[in-house]
Protein backbone atom coordinates (compact mmCIF):
# COMPACT_ATOMS: atom_id res chain seq x y z
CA UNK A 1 -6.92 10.46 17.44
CA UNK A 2 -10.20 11.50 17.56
CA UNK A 3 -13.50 8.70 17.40
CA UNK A 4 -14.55 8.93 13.69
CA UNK A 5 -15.43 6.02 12.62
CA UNK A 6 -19.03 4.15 12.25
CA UNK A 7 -18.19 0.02 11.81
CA UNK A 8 -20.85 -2.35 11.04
CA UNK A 9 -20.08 -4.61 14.04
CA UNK A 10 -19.01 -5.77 17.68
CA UNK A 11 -15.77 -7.65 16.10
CA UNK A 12 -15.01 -5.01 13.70
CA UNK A 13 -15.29 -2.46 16.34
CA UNK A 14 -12.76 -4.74 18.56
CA UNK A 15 -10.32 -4.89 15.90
CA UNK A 16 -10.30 -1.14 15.20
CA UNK A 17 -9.51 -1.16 19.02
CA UNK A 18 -6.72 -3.65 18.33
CA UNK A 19 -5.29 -1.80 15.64
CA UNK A 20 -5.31 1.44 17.49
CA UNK A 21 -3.98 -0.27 20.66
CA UNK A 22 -1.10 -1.80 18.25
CA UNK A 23 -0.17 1.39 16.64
CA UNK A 24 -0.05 4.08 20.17
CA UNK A 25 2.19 1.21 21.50
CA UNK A 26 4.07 -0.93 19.60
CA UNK A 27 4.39 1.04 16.17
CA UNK A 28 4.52 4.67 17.20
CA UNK A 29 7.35 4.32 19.70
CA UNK A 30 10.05 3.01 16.98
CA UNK A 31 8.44 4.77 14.20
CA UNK A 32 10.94 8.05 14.31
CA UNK A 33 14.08 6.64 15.26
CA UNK A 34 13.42 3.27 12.53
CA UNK A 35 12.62 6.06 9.63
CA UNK A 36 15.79 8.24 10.42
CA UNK A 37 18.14 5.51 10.71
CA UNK A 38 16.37 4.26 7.65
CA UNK A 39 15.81 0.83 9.72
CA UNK A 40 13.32 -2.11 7.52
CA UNK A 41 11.33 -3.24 10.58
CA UNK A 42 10.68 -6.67 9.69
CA UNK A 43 9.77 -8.01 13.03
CA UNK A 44 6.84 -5.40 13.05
CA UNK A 45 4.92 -7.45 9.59
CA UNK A 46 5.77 -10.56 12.00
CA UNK A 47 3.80 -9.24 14.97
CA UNK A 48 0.92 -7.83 12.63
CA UNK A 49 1.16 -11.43 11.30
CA UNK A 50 0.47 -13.07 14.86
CA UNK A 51 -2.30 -9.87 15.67
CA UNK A 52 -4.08 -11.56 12.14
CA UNK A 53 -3.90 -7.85 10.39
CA UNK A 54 -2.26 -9.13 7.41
CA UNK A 55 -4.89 -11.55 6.31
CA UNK A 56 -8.04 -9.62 7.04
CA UNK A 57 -9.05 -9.24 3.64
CA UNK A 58 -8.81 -12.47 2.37
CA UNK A 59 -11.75 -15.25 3.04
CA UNK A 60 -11.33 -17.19 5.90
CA UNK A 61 -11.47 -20.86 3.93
CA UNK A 62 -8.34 -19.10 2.37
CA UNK A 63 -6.64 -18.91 6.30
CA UNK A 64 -7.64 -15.04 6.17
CA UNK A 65 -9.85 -12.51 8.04
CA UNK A 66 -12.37 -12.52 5.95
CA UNK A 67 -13.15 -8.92 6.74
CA UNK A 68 -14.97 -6.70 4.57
CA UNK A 69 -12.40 -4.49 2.22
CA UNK A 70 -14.19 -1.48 4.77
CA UNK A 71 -12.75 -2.64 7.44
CA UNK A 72 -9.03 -3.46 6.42
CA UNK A 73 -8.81 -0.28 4.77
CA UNK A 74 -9.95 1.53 8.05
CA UNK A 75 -7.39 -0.82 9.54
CA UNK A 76 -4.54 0.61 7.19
CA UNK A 77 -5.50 3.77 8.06
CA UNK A 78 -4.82 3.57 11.84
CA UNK A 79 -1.57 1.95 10.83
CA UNK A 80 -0.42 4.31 8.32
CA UNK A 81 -1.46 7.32 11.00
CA UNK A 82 1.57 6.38 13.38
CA UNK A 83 4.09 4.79 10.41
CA UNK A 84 3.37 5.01 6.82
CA UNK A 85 6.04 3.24 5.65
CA UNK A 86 4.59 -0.30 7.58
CA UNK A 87 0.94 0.67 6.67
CA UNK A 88 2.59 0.90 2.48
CA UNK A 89 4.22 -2.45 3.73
CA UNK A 90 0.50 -3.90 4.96
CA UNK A 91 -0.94 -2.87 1.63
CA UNK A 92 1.99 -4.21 -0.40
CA UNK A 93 2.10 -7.73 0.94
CA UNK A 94 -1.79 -8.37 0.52
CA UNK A 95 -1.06 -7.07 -3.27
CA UNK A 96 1.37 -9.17 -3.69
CA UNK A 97 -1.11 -12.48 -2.30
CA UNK A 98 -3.65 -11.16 -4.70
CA UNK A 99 -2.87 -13.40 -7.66
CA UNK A 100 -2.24 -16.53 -5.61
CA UNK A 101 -5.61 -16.00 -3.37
CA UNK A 102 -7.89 -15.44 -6.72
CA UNK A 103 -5.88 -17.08 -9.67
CA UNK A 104 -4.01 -19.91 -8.22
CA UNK A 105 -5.02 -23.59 -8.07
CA UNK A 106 -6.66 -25.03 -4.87
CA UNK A 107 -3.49 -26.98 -4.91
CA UNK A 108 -1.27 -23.81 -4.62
CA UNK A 109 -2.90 -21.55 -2.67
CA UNK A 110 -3.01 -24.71 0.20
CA UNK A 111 0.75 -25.14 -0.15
CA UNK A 112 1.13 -21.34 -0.17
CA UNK A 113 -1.41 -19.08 0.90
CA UNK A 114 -1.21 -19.79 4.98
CA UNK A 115 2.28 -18.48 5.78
CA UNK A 116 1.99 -15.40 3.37
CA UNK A 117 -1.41 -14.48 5.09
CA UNK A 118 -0.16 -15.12 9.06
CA UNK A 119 3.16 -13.02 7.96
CA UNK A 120 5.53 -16.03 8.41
CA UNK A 121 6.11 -14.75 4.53
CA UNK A 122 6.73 -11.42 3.39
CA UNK A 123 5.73 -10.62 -0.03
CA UNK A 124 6.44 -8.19 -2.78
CA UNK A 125 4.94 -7.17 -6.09
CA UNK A 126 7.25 -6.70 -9.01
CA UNK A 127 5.60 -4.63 -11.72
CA UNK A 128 7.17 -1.57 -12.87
CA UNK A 129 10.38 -1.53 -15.06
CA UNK A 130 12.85 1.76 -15.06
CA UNK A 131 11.63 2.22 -18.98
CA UNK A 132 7.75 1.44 -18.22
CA UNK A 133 6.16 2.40 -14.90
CA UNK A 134 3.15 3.57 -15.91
CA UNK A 135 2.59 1.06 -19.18
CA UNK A 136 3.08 -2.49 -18.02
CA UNK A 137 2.43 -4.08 -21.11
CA UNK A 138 6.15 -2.57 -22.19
CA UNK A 139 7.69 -4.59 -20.00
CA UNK A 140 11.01 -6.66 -21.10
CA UNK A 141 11.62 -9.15 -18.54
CA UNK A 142 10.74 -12.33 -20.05
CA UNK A 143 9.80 -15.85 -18.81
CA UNK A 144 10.89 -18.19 -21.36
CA UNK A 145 9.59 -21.52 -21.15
CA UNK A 146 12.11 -24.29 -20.78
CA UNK A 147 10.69 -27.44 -20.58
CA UNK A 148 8.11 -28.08 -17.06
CA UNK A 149 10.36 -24.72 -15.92
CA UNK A 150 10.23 -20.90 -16.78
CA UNK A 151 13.39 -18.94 -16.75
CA UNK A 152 13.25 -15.50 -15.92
CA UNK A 153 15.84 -12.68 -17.46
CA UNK A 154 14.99 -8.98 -16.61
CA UNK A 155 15.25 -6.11 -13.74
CA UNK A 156 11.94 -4.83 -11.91
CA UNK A 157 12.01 -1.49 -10.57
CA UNK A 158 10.60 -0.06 -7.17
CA UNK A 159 10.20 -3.01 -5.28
CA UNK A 160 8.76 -2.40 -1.69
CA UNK A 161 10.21 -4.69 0.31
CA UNK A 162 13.01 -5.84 -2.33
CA UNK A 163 16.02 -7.69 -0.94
CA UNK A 164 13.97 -8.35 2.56
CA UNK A 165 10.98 -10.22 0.78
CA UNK A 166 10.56 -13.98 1.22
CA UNK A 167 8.62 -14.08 -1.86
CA UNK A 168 7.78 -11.86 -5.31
CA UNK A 169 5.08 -11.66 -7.01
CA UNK A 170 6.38 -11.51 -10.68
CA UNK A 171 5.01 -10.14 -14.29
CA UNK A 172 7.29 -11.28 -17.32
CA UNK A 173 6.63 -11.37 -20.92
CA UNK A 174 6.33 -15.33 -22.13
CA UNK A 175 5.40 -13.77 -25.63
CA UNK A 176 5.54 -11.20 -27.94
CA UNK A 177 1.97 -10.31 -27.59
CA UNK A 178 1.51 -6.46 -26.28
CA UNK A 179 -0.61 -8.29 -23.47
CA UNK A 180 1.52 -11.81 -23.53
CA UNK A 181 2.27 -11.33 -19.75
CA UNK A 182 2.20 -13.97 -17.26
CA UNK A 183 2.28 -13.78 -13.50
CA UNK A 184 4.89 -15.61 -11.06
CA UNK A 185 5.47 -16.38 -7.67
CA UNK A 186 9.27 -16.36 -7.11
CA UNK A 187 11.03 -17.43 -3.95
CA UNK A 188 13.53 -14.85 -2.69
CA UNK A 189 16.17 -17.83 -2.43
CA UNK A 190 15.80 -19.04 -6.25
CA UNK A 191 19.35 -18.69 -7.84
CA UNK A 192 20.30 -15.60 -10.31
CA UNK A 193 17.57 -13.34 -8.03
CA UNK A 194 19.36 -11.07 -6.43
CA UNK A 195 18.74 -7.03 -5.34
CA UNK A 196 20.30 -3.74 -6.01
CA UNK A 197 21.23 -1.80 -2.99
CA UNK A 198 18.00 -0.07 -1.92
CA UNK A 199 16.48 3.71 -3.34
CA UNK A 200 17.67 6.40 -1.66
CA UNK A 201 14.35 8.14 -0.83
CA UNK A 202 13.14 11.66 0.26
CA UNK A 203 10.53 9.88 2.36
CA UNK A 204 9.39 5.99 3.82
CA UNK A 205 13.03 6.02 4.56
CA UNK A 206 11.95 3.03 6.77
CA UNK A 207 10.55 0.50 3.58
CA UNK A 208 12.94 -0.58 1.60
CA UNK A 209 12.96 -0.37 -1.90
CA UNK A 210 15.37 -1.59 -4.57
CA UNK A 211 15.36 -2.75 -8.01
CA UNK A 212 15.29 -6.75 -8.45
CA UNK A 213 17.41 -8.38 -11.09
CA UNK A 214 16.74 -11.78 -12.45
CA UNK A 215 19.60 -13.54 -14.31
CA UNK A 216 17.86 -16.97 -15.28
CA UNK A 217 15.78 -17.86 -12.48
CA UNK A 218 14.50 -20.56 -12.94
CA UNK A 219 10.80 -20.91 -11.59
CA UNK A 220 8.96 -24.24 -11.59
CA UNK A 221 6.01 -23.89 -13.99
CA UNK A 222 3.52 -24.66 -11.05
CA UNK A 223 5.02 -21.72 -10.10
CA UNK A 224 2.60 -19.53 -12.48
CA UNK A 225 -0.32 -18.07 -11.40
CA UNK A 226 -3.13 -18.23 -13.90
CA UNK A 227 -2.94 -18.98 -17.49
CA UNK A 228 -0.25 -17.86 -19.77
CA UNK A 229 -1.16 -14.24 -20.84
CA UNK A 230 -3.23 -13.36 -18.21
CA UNK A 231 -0.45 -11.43 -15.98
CA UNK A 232 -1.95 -8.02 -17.05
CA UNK A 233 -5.46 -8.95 -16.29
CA UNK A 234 -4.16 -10.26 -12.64
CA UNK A 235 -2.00 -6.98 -11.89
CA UNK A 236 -4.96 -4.52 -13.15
CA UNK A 237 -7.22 -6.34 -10.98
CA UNK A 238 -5.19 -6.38 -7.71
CA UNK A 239 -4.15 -2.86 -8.01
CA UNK A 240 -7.30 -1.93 -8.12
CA UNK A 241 -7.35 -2.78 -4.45
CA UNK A 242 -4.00 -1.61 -3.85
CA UNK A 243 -4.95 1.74 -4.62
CA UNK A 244 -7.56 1.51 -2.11
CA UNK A 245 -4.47 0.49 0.56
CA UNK A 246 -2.82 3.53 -0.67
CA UNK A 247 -5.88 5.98 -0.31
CA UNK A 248 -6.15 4.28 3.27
CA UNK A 249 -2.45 4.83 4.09
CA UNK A 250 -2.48 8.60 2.55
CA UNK A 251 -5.90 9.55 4.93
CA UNK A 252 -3.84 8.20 7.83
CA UNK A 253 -1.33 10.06 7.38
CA UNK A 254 -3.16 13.14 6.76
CA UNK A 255 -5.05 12.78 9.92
CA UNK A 256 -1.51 11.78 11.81
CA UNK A 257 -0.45 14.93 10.30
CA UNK A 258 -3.88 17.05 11.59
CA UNK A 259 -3.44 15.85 15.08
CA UNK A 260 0.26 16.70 15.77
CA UNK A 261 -0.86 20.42 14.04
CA UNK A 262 -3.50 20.65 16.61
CA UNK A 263 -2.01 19.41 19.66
CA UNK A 264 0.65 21.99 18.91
CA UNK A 265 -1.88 24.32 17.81
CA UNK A 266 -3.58 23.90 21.64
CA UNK A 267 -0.48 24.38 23.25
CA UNK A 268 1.13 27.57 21.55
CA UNK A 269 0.32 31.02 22.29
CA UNK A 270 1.20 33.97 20.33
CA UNK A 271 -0.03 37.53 22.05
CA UNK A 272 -1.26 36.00 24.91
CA UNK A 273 -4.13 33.51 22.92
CA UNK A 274 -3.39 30.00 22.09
CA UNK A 275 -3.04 30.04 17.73
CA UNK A 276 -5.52 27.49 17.64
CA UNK A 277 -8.22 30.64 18.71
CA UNK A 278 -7.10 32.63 15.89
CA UNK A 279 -9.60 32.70 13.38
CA UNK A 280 -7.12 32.72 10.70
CA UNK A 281 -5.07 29.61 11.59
CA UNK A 282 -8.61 27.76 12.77
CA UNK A 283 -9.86 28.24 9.27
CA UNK A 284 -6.68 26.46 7.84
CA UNK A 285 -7.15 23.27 10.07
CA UNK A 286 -10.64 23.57 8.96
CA UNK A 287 -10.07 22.75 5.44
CA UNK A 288 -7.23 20.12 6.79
CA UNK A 289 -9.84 18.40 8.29
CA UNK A 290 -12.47 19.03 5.34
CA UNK A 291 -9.83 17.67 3.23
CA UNK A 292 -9.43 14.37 4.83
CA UNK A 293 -12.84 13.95 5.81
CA UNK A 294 -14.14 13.49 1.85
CA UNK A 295 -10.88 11.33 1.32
CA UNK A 296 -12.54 9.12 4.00
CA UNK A 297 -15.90 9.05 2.52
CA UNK A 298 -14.08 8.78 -1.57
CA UNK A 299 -12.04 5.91 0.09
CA UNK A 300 -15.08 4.00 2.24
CA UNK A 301 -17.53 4.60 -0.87
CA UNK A 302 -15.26 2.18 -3.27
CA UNK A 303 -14.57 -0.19 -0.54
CA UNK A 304 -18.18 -0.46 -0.32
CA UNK A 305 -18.59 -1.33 -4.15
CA UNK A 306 -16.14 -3.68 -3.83
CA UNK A 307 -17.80 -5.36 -0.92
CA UNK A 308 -20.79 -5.59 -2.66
CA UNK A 309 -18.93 -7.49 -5.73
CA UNK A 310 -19.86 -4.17 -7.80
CA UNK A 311 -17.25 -2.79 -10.57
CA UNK A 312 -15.21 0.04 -8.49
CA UNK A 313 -11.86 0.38 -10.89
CA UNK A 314 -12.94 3.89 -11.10
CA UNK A 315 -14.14 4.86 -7.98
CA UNK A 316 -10.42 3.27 -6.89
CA UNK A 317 -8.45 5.76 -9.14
CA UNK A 318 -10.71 8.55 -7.36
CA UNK A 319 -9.93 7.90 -4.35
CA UNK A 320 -6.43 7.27 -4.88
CA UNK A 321 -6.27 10.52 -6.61
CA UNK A 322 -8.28 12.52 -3.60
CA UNK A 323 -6.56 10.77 -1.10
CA UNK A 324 -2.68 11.34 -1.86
CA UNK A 325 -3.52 14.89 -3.11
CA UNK A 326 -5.26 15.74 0.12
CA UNK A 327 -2.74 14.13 1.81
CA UNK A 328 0.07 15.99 0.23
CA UNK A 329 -1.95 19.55 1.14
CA UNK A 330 -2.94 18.81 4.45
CA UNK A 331 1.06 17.58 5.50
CA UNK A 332 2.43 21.19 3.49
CA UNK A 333 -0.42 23.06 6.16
CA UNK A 334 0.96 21.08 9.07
CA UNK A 335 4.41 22.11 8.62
CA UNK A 336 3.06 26.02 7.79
CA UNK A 337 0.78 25.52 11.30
CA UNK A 338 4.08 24.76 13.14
CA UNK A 339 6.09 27.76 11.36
CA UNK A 340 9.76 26.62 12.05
CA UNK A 341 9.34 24.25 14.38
CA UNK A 342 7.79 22.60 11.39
CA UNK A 343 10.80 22.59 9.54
CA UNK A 344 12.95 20.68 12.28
CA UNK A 345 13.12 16.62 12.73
CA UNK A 346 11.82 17.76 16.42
CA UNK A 347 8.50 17.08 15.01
CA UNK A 348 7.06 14.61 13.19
CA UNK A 349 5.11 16.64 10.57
CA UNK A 350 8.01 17.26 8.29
CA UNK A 351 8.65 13.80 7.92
CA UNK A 352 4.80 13.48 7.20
CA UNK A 353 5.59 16.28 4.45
CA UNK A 354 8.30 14.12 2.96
CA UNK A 355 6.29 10.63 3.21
CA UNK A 356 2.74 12.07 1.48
CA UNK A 357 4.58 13.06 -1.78
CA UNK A 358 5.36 9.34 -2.87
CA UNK A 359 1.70 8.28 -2.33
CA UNK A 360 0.69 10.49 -5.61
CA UNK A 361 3.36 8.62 -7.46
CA UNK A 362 3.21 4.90 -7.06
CA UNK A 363 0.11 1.91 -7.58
CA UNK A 364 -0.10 4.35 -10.73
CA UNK A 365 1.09 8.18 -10.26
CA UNK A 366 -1.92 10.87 -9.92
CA UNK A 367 -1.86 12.05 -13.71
CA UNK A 368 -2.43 8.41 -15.01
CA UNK A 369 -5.68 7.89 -12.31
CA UNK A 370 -6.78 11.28 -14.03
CA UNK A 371 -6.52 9.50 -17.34
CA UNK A 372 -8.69 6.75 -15.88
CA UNK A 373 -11.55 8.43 -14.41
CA UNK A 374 -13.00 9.85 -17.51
CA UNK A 375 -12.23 7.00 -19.66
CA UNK A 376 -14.64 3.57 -20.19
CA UNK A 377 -12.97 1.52 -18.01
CA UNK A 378 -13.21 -2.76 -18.17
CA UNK A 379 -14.83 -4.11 -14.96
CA UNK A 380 -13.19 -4.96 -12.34
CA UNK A 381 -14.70 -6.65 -8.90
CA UNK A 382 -12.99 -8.15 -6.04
CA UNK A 383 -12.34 -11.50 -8.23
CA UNK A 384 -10.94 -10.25 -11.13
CA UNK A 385 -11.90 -8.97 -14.48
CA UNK A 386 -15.24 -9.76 -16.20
């Protein structure tokens, strides 16, 4: 790929250089043959685990990288250039520590937090219902309280990484309060959780998701992150930063998608000129490139507010928005730069096609972050609400 990027430091620099070494070696390779045989690479969030890229966002008294949100998100990017569906996976998991790393106790994030953040853990992030994906405070599933225990009844929908998580990050209803939500963390091996088989998807064919069905779990009450009530305020706050992870993972893949169209575009000739020198067809990787350029700079400007502890719940719908739509536009003009060949598994940009359309869809689908932007918003920082 070519050099675009401007970090703030020597070790940030290096582990850009790590990332990229990671990804051109150890991700790219398997990426094709794990998506079409529709292959969960677990083994792959173990090595990031050991590389520390699955903990860089978190403080380091917390065991993490303590990397500025910049950084990881340029991070995800390089991952989600060679494999989307592990740079969704990256994102996922450090949504689903959120609520432990900012709400929990001292007392649970020590007994917790370390083997989540080096990847000995997988997490996942159970939000969205089949009747409410884009209002969470409709949720059913309910966490009644049964004496120093909670007992969990319900089905969560969309789960990245359901049935091959070691732990979920759960939202249930504990009352009948609109907002009376409460946030859990549920081990995969608690009795009465159990998953669907997985989603049969156009694209990320490689991440698994399924729905997750809970038939009286019962979850210790230390088990809750938080206070009572405030699950909502702990998932609005952490996808906030997921749908920076998402804008991250959507510009990678654009540019993944730009490359391939330009390497081929270099290569293939058409009355005796390479494409790539018709003025036509240069114009069209022109805008591909515009396109993900200002996705970078939407994407790097609300990482920034968030670094500086600055509200940036609205600059992270805009970017999310500018991101995935760019990213779908720029895949569809890859495929149309390739003509057939574009069309055919032989190359990888069809399967870029396919993976960009779920990215304006989920951590809130592109109509809802247009709803957003306009709107008074509360304020959000890295912490939580204020």
């Amino acid at each position: 790929m070519t050099a675009r990027r401007q970090l703030p430091t020597e070790e940030s620099r290096d582990l850009l250089a790590l990332t990229r070494e990671i990804a051109t070696k150890e991700l790219a390779p398997r990426s094709a043959e794990a998506e079409a045989s529709e292959t969960f690479p677990r083994d792959v969030f173990a090595m990031l685990g050991q590389a520390g890229l699955l903990s860089l966002p978190y403080p380091e008294e917390m065991g993490g990288g303590d990397q500025p949100y910049e950084v990881y998100l340029q991070v995800l990017e390089e991952i989600g250039a060679v494999w989307a569906s592990v740079g969704v996976g990256v994102s996922v998991h450090a949504l689903s520590c959120f609520g432990l790393a900012y709400f929990g106790t001292d007392e649970q994030r020590e007994q917790w937090l370390p083997d989540m953040l080096s990847g000995d853990l997988l997490g996942a992030y159970c939000l969205s219902e089949p009747h409410a994906g884009s209002d969470p405070a409709a949720m059913r599933t309910t966490a009644r309280r049964d004496g120093d225990s909670y007992v969990i009844n319900g089905a969560k929908a969309w789960t990245t990484h359901g049935g091959h998580a070691d732990f979920y990050k759960v939202m249930a209803r504990t009352s009948d309060d609109r907002n009376g939500i409460s946030c859990f963390l549920v081990p995969a091996d608690a009795e009465g959780l159990s998953a669907d088989p997985p989603e049969r998807k156009m694209g990320l064919t490689g991440s698994a998701t399924a729905t997750m069905r809970f038939d009286n779990v019962r979850v210790p009450a230390e088990r809750r992150l938080g206070e009572e009530g405030e699950g909502l305020k702990i998932a609005l706050a952490g996808l906030d930063s997921g749908r920076l992870g998402i804008a991250a993972v959507a510009v990678g893949l654009a540019q993944g998608a730009l490359d391939s169209a330009v390497a081929y575009a270099r290569e293939r000739e058409t009355f005796g000129t390479r494409i790539i020198d018709h003025q036509g067809l240069a114009f069209v990787l022109a805008d591909m490139e515009a396109a993900i350029v200002s996705a970078r700079a939407t994407m790097l400007h609300a990482a920034r507010l968030r670094d500086a502890g600055l509200p940036f719940s609205r600059e992270a719908s805009i970017a999310k928005l500018v991101a995935t739509d760019n990213a779908m536009k720029v895949t569809t003009d890859a495929v149309q730069v390739l003509g057939g060949y574009g069309y055919t598994r032989d190359f990888p940009v069809e399967r870029y096609m396919r993976e960009a359309k779920v990215m304006q869809i989920f951590e809130g689908t592109n109509q809802i972050q247009r709803m957003f932007t306009p709107r008074p918003l509360p304020t959000y920082t890295a912490a939580g609400i204020s």
